[in-house]
C-alpha atoms as a PDB file:
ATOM      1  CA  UNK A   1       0.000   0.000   0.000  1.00  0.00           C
ATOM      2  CA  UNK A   2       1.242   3.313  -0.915  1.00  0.00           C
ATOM      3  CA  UNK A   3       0.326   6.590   1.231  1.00  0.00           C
ATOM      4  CA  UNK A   4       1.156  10.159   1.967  1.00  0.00           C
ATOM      5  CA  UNK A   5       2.408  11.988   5.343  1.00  0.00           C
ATOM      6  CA  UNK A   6      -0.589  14.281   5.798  1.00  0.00           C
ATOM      7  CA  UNK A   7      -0.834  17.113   8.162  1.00  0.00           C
ATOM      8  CA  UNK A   8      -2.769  16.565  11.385  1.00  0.00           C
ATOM      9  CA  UNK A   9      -3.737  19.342  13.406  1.00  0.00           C
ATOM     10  CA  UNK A  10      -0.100  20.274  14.240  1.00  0.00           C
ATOM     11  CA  UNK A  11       1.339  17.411  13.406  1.00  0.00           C
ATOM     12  CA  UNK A  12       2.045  14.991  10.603  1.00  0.00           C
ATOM     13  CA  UNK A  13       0.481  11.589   9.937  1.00  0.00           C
ATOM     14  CA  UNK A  14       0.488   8.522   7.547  1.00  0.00           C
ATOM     15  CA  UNK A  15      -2.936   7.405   7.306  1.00  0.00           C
ATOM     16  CA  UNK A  16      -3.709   3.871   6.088  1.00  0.00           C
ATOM     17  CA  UNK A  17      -7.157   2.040   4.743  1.00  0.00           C
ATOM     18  CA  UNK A  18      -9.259   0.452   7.407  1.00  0.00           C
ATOM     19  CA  UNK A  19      -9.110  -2.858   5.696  1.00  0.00           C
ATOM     20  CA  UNK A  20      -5.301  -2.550   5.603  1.00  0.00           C
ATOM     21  CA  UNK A  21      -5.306  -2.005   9.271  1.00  0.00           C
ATOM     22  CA  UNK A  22      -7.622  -4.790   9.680  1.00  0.00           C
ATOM     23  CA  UNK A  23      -5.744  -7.134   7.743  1.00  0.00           C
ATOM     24  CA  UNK A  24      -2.434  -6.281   9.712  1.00  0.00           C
ATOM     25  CA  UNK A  25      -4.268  -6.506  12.943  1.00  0.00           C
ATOM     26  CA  UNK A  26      -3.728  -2.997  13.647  1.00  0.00           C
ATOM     27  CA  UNK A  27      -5.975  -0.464  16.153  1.00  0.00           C
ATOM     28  CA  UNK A  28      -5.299   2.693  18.167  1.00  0.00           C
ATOM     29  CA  UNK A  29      -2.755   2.872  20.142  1.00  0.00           C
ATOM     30  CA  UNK A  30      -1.213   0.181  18.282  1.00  0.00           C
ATOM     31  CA  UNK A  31       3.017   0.274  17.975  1.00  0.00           C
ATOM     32  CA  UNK A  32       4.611   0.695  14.743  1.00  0.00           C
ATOM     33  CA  UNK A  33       8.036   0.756  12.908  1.00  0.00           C
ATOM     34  CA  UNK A  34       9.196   2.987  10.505  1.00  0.00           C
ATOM     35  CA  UNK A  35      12.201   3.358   8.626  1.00  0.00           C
ATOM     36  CA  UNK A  36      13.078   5.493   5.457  1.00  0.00           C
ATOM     37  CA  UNK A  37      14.695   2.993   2.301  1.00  0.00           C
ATOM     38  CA  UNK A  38      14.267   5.866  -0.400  1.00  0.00           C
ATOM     39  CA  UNK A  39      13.369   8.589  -1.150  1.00  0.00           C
ATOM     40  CA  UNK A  40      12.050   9.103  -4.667  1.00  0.00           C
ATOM     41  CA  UNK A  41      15.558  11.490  -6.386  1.00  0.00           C
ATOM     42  CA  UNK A  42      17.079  11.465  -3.277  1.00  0.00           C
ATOM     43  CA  UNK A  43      19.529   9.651  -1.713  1.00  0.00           C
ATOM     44  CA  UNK A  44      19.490   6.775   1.197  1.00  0.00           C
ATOM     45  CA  UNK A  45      18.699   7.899   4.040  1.00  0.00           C
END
């Protein structure tokens, strides 16, 4: 699934279908881990 950082209030978010977060058992609260591979002309990060 692809997705866009969005801004949220003040802050930024990555928002994700509900079936996605269904699928991944995923609910409030839940814990997640990010990391950066590419960035589209850039370089690794």
């Amino acid at each position: 699934m692809k997705t866009r950082v969005q801004q949220w209030g003040n802050s930024l978010a990555l928002r994700i279908l509900k079936s996605f977060a269904i699928e991944a058992g995923l609910h409030e609260d839940s814990p997640v881990d990010l990391f950066l591979s590419r960035i589209k002309g850039g370089e690794d990060l």
